[in-house]
N, C-alpha and C. Protein backbone atom coordinates (compact mmCIF):
# COMPACT_ATOMS: atom_id res chain seq x y z
N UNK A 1 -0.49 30.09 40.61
CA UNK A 1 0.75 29.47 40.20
C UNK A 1 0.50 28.00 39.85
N UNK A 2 -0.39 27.30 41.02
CA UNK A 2 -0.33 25.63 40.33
C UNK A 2 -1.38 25.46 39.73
N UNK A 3 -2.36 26.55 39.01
CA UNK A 3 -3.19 26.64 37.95
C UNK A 3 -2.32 26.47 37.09
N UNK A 4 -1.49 27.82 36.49
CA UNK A 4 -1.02 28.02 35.35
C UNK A 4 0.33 26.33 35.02
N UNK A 5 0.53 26.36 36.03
CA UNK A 5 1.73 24.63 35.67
C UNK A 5 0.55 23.54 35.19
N UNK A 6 -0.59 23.70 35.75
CA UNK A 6 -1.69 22.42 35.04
C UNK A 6 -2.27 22.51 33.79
N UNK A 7 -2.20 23.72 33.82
CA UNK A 7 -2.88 24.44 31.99
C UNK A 7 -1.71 24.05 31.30
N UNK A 8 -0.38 24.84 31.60
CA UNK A 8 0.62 24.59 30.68
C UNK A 8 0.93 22.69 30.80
N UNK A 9 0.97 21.93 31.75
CA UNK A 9 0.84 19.89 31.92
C UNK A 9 -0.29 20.02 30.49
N UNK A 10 -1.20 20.65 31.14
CA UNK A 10 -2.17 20.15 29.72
C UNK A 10 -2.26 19.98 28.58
N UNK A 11 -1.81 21.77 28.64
CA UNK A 11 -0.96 21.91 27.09
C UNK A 11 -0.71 20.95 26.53
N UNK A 12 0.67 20.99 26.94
CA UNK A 12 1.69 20.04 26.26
C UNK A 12 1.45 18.19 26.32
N UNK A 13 0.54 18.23 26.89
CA UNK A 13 -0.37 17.03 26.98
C UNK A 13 -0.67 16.58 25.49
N UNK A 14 -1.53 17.63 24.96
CA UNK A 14 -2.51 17.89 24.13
C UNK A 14 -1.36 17.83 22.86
N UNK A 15 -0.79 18.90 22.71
CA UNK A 15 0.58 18.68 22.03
C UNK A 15 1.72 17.04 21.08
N UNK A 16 1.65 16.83 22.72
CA UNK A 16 1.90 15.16 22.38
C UNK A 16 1.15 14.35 21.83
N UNK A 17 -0.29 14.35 21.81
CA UNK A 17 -1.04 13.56 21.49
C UNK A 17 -1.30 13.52 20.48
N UNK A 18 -1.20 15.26 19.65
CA UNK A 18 -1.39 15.57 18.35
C UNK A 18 -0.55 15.15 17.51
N UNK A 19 0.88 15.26 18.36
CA UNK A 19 1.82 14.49 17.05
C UNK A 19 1.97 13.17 16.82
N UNK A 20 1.62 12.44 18.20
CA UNK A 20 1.21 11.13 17.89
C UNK A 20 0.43 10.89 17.16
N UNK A 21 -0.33 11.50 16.95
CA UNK A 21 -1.40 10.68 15.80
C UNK A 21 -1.25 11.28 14.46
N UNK A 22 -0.51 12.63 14.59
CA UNK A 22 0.36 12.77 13.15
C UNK A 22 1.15 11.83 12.62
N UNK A 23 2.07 11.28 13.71
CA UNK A 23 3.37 10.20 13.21
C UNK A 23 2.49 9.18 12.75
N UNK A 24 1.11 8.50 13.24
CA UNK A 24 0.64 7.47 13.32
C UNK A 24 -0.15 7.40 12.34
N UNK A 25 -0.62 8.40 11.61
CA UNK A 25 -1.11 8.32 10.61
C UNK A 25 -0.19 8.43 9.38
N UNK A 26 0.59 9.22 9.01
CA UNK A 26 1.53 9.14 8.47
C UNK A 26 2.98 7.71 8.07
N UNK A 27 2.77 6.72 9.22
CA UNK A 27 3.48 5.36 9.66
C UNK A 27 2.79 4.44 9.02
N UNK A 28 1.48 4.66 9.76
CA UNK A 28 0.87 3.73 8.98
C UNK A 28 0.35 2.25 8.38
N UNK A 29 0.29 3.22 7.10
CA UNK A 29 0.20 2.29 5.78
C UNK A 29 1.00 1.51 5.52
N UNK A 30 2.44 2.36 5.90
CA UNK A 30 3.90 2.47 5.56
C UNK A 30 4.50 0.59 6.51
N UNK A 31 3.93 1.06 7.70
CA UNK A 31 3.95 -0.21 8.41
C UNK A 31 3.58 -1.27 8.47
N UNK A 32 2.01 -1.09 7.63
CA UNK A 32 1.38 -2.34 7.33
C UNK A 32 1.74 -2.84 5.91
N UNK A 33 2.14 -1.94 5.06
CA UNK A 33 2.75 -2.88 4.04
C UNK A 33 4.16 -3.47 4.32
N UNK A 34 5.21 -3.22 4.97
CA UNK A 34 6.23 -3.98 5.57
C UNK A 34 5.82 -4.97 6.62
N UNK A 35 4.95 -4.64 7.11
CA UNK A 35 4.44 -6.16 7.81
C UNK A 35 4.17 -6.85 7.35
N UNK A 36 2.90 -6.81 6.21
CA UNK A 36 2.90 -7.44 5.43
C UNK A 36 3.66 -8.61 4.55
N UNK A 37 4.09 -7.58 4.39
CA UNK A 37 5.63 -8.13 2.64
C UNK A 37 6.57 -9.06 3.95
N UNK A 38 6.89 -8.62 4.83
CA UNK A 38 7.35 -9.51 5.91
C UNK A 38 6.99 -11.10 6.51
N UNK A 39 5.92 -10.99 6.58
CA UNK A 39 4.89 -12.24 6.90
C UNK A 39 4.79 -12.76 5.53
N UNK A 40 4.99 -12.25 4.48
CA UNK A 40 4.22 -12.90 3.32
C UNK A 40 5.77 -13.51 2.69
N UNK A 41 6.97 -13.26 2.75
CA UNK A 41 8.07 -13.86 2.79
C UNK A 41 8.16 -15.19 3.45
N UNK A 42 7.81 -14.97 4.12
CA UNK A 42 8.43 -16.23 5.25
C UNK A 42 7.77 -17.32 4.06
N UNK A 43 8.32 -18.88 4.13
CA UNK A 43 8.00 -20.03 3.47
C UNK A 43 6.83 -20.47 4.41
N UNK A 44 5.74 -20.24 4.13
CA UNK A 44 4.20 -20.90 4.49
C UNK A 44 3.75 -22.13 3.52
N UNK A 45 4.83 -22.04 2.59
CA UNK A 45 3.71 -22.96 1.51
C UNK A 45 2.92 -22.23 0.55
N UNK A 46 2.01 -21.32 0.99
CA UNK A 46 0.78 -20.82 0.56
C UNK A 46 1.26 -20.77 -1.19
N UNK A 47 0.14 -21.44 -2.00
CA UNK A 47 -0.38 -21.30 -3.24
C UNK A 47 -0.20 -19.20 -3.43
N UNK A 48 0.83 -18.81 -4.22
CA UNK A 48 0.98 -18.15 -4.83
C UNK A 48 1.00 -16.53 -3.50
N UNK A 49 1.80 -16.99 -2.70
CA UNK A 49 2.38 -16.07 -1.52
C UNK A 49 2.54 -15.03 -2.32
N UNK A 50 3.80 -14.96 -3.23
CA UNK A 50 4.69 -14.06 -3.96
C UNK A 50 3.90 -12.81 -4.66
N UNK A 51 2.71 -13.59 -5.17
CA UNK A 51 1.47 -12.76 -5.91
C UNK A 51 1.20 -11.91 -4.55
N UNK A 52 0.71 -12.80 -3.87
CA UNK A 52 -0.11 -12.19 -2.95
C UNK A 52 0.14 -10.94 -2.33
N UNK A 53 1.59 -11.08 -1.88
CA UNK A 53 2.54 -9.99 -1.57
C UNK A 53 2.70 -8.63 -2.51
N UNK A 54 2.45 -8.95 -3.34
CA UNK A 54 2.72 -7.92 -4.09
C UNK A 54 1.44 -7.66 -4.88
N UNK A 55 -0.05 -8.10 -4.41
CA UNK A 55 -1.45 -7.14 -4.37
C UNK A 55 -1.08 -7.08 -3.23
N UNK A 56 -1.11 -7.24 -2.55
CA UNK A 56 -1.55 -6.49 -0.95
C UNK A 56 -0.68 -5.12 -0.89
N UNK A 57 0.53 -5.18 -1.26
CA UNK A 57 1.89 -4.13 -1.39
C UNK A 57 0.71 -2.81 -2.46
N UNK A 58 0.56 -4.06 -3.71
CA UNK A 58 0.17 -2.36 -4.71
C UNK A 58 -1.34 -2.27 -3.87
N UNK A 59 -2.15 -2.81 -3.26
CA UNK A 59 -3.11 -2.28 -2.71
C UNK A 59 -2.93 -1.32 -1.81
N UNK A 60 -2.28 -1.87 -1.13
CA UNK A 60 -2.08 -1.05 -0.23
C UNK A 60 -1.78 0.76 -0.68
N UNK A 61 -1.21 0.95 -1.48
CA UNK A 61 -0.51 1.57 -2.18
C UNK A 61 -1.71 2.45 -2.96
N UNK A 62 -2.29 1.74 -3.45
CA UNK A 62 -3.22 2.20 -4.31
C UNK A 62 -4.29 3.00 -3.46
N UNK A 63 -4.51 2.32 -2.71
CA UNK A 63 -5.82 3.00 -1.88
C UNK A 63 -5.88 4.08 -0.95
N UNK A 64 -4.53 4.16 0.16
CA UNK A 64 -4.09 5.52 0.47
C UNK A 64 -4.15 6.49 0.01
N UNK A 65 -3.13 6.04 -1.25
CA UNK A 65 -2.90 7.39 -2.29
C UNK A 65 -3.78 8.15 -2.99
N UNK A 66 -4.98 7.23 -3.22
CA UNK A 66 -6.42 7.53 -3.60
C UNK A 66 -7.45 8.39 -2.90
N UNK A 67 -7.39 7.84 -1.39
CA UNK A 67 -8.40 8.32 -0.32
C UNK A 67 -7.70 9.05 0.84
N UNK A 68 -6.39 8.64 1.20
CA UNK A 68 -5.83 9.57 2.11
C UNK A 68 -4.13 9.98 1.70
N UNK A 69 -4.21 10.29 1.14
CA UNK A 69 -2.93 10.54 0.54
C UNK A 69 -1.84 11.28 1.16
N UNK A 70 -2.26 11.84 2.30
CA UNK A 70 -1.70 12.82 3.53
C UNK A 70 -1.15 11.49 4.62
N UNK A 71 -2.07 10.36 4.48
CA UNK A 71 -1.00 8.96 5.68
C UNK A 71 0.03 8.70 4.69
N UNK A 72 0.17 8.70 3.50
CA UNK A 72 1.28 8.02 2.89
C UNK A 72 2.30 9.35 2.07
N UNK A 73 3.25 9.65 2.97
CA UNK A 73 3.62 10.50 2.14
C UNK A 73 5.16 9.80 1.18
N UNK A 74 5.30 10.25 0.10
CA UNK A 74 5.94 9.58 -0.58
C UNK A 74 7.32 9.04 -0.42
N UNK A 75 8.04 10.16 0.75
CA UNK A 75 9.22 9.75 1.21
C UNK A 75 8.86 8.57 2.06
N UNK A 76 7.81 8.44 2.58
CA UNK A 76 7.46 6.96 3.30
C UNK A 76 7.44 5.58 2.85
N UNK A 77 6.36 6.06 1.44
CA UNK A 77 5.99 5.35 0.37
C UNK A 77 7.75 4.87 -0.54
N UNK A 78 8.75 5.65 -0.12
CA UNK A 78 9.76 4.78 -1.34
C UNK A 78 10.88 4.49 0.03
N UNK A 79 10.98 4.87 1.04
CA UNK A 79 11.60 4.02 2.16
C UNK A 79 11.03 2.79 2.64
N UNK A 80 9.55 2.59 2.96
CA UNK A 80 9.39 1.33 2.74
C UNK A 80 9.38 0.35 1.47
N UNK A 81 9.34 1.10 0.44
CA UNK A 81 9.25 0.01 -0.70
C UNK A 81 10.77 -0.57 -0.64
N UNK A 82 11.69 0.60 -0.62
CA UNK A 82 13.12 0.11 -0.40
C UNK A 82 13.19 -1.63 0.13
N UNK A 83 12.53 -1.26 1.78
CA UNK A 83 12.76 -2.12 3.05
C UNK A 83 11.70 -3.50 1.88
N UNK A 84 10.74 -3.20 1.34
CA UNK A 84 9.89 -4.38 0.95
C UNK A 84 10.74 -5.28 -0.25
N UNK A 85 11.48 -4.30 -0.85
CA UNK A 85 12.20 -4.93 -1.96
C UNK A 85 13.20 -6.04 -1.59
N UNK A 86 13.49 -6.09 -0.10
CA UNK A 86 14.92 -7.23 0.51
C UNK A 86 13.78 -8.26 0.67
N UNK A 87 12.50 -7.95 1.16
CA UNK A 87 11.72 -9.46 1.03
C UNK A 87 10.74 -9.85 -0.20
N UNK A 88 11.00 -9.09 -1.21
CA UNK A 88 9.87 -9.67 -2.28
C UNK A 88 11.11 -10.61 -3.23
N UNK A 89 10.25 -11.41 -3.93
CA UNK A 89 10.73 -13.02 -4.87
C UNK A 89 11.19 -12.07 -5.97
N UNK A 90 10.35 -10.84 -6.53
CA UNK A 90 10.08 -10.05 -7.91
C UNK A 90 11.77 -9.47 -8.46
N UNK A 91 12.01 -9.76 -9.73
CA UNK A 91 12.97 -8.37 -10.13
C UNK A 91 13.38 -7.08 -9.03
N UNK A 92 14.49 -7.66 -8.80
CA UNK A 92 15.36 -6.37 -8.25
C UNK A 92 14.35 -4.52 -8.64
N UNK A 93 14.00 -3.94 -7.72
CA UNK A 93 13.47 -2.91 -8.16
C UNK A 93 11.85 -2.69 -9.02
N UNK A 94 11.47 -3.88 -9.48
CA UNK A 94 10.35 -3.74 -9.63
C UNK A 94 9.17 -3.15 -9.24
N UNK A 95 8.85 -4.21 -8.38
CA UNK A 95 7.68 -3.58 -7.22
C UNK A 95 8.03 -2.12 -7.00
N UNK A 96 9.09 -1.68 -6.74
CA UNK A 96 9.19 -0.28 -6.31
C UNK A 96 8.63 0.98 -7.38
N UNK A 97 9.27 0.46 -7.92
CA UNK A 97 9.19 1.08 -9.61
C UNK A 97 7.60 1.39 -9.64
N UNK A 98 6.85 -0.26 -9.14
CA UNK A 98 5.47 -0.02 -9.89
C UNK A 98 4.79 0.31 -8.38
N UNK A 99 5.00 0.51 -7.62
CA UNK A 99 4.58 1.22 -6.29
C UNK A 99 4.52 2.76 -6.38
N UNK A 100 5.73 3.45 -6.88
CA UNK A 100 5.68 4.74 -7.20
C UNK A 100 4.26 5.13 -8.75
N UNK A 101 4.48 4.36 -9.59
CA UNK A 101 3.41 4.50 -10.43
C UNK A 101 2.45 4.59 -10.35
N UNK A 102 1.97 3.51 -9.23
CA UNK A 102 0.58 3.25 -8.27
C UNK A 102 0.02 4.79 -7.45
N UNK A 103 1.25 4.93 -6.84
CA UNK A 103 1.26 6.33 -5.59
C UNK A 103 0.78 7.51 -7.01
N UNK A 104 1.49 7.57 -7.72
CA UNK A 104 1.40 8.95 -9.39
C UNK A 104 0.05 8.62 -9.82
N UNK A 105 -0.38 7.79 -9.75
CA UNK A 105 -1.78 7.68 -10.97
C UNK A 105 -3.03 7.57 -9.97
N UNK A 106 -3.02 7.10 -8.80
CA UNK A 106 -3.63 7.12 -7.83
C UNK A 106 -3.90 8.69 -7.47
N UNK A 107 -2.68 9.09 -7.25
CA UNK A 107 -2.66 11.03 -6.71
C UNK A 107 -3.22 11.90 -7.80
N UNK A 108 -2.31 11.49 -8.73
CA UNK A 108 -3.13 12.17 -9.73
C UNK A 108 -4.28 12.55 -10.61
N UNK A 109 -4.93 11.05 -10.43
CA UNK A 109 -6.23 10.92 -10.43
C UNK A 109 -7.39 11.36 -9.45
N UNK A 110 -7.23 11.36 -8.51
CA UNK A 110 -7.82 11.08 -6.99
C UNK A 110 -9.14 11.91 -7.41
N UNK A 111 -9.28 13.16 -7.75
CA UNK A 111 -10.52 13.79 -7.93
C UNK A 111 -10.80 13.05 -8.60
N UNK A 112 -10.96 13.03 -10.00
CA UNK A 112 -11.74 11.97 -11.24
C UNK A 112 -12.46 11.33 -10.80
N UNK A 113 -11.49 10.32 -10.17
CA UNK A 113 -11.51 8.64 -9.47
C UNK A 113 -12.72 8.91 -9.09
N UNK A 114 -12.23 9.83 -7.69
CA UNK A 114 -13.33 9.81 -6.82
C UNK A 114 -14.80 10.24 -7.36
N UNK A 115 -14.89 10.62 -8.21
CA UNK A 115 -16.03 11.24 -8.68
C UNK A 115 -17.12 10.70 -9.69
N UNK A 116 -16.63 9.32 -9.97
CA UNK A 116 -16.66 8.44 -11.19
C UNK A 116 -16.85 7.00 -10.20
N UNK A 117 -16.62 6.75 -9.07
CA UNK A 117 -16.82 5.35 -8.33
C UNK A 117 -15.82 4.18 -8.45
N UNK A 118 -16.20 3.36 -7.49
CA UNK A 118 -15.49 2.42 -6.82
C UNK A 118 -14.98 1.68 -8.40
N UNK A 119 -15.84 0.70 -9.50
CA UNK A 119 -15.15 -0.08 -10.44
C UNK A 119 -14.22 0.93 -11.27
N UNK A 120 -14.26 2.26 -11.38
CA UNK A 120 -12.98 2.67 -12.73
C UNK A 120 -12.12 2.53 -12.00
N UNK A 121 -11.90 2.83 -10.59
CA UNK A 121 -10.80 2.98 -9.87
C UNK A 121 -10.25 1.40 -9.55
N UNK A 122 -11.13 0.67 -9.34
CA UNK A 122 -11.07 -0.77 -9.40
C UNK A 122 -10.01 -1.01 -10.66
N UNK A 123 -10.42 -0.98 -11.20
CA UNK A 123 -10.29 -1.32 -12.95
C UNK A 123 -8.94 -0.93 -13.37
N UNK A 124 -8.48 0.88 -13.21
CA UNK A 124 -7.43 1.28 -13.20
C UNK A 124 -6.09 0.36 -12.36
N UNK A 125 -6.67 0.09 -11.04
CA UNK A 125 -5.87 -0.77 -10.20
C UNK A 125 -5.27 -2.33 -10.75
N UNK A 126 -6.52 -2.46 -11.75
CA UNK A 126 -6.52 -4.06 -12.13
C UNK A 126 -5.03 -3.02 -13.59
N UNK A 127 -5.34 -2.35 -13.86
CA UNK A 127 -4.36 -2.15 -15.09
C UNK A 127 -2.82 -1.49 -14.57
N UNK A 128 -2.60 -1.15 -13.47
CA UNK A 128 -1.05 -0.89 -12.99
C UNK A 128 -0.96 -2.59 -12.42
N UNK A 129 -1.26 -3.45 -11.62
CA UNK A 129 -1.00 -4.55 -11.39
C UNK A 129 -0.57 -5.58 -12.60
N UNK A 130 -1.39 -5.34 -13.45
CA UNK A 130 -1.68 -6.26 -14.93
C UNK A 130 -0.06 -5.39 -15.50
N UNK A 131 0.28 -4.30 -15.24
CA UNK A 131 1.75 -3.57 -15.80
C UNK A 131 3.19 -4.22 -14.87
N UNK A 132 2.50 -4.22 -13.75
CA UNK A 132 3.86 -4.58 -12.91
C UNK A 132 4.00 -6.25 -13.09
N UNK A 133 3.17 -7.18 -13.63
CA UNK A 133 3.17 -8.64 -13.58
C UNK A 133 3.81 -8.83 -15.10
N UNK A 134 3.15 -8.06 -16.20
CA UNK A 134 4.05 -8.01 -17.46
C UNK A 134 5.44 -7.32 -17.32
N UNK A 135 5.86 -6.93 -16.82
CA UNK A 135 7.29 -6.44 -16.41
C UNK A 135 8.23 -7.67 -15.86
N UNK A 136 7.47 -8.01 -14.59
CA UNK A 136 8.16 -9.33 -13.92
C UNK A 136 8.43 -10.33 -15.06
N UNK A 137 7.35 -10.70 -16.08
CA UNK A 137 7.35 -11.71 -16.63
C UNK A 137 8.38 -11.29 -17.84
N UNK A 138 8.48 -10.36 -18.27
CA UNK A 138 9.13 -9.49 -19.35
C UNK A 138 10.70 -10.29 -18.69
N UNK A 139 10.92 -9.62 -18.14
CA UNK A 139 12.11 -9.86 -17.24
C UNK A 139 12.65 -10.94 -16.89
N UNK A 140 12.22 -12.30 -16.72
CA UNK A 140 12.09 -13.45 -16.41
C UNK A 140 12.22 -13.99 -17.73
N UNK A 141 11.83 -14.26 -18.92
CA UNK A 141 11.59 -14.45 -20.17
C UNK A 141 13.21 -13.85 -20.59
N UNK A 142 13.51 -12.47 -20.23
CA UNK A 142 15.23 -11.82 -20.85
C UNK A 142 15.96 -12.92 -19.82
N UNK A 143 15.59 -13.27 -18.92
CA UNK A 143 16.69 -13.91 -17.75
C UNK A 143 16.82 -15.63 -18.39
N UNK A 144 15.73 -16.21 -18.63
CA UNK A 144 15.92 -17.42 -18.70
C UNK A 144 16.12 -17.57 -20.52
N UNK A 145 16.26 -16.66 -21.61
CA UNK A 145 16.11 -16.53 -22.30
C UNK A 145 15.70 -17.48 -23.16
N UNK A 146 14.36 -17.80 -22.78
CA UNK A 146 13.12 -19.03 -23.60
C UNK A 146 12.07 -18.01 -23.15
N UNK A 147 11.01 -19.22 -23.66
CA UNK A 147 9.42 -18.56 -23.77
C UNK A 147 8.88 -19.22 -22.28
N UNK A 148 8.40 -18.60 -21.55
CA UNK A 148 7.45 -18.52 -20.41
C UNK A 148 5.81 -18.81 -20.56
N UNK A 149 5.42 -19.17 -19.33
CA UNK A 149 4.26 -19.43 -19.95
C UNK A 149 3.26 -18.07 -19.22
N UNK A 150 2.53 -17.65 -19.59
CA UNK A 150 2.11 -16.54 -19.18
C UNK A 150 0.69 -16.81 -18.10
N UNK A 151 0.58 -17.87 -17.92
CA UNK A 151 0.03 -18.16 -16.19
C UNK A 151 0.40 -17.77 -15.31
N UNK A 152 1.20 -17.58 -15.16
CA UNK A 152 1.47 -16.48 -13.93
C UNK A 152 1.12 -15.21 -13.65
N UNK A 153 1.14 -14.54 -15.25
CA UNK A 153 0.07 -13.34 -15.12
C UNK A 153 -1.41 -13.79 -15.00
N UNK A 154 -1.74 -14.26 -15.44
CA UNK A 154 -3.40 -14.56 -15.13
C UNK A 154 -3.40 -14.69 -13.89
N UNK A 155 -2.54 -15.06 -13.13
CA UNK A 155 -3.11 -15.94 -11.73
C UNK A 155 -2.58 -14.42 -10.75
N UNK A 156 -1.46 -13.72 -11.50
CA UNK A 156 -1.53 -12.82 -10.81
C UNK A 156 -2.39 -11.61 -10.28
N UNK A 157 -3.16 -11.33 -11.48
CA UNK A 157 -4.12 -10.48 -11.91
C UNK A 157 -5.47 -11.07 -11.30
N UNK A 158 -5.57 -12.13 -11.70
CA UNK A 158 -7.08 -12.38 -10.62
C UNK A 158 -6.62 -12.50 -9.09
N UNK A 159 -5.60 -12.69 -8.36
CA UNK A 159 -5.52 -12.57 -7.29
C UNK A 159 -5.61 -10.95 -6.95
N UNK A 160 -4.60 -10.47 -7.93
CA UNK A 160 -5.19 -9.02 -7.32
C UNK A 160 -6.07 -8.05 -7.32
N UNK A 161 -6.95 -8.34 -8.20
CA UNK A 161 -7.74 -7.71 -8.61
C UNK A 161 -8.84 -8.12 -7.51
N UNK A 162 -9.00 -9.61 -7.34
CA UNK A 162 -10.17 -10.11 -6.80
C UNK A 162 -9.55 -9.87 -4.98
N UNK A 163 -8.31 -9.72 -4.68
CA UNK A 163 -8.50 -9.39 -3.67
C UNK A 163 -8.89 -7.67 -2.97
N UNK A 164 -8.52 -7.24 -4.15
CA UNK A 164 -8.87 -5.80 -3.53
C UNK A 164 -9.91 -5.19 -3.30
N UNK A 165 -11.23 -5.78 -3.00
CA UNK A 165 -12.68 -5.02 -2.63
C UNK A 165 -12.26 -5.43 -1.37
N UNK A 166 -11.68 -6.69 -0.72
CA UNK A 166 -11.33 -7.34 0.11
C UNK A 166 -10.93 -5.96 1.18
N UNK A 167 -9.61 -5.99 0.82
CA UNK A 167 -8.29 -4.73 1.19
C UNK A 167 -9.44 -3.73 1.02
N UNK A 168 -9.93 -3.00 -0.04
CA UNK A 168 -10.57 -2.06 0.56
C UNK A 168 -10.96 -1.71 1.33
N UNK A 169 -11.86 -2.69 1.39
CA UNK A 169 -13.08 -2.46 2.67
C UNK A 169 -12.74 -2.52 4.28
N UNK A 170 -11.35 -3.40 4.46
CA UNK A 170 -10.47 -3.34 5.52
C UNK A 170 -9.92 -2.27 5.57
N UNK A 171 -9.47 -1.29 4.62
CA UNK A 171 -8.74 -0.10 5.17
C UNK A 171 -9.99 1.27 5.25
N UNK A 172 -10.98 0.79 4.66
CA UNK A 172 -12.03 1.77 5.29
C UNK A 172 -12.64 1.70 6.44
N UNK A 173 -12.87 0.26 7.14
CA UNK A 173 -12.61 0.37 8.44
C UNK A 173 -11.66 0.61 9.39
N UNK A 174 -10.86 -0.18 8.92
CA UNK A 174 -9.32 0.74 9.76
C UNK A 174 -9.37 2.21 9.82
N UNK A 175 -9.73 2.80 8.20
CA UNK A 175 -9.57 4.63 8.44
C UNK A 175 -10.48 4.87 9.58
N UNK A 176 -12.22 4.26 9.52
CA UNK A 176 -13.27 4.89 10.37
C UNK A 176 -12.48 4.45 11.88
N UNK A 177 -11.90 3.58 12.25
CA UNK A 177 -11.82 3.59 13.54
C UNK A 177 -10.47 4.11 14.15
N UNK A 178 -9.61 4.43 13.12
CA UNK A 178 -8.62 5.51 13.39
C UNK A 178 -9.25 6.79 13.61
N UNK A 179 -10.28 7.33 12.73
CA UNK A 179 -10.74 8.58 13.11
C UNK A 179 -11.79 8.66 14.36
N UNK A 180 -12.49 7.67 14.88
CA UNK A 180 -13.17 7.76 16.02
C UNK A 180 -11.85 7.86 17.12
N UNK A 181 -10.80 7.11 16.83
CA UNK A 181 -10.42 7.20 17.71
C UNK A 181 -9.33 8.33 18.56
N UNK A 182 -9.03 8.89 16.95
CA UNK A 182 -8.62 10.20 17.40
C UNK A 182 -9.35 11.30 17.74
N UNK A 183 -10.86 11.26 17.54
CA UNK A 183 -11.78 12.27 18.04
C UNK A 183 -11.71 11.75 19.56
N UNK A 184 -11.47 11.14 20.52
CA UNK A 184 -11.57 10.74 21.75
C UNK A 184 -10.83 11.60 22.38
């Protein structure tokens, strides 16, 4: 009798643990890009925050969807963009817009990608970022209705581009030590 109550404690031990690290993988990404976009709101000063926020957002974005596409599932992926859109500077709906694009061309690609190496996928990334910064600026240009100067895309585009081997390589350690640590 107080065998079978410790097998079944165990059980359901085991149980719990599994869905924890279902929820937790699945959360996430989801969490670290609202942390993110959160911290990156706040007034720091920082030389070109706004950019920043929004590579780290499409990185983030990009690279899940690419390599684990099972942590970010898309109802995640457009409830947090929702929550990211009350703290980004960008066009109402933007980022979101180009977050879902990111998540589509990322997924949809993912074999190719993967099969072809780190710069096309690089590269591709540099060309949805380089889409969502001509949009902003598109938009900005109808709003103030004059000519803009288009430094802001440049500065956007090398920030994001040049930060993302960065972000990569952080969420491939993050993945390896999420998975050691769920083998424990």
């Amino acid at each position: 009798m107080e065998q079978g109550r410790l097998d079944h404690e165990a059980l359901e031990g085991t149980r719990q643990r599994k869905l924890m690290v279902r929820v937790r993988r699945k959360l996430s990404p989801c969490v670290i890009m609202v942390v993110l976009a959160f911290v990156l709101s706040a007034p720091f000063g920082i030389l070109g925050q706004t950019e920043l926020q929004t590579a780290l957002t499409l990185g983030t974005v990009w690279f899940w969807a690419l390599y684990r596409p099972a942590f970010m599932p898309l109802f995640g992926l457009f409830c947090s963009g929702v929550v990211i859109e009350f703290f980004s500077a960008n066009p109402p709906g933007v980022l979101l817009f180009w977050m879902l694009v990111a998540y589509g061309v990322a997924h949809g690609c993912r074999v190719g990608l993967s099969r072809r190496g780190f710069l096309l996928s690089w590269s591709l990334y540099g060309l949805i970022v380089l889409g969502e910064a001509l949009t902003d600026w598109v938009l900005m240009v109808i709003r103030v209705r004059g000519a803009l100067s288009v430094y802001p895309i440049v500065f956007q585009e090398a920030l994001a581009v040049g930060s993302y081997p960065f972000l990569h390589v952080l969420y491939l350690w993050g993945l390896s030590v999420m998975e050691k640590h769920d083998r424990l």
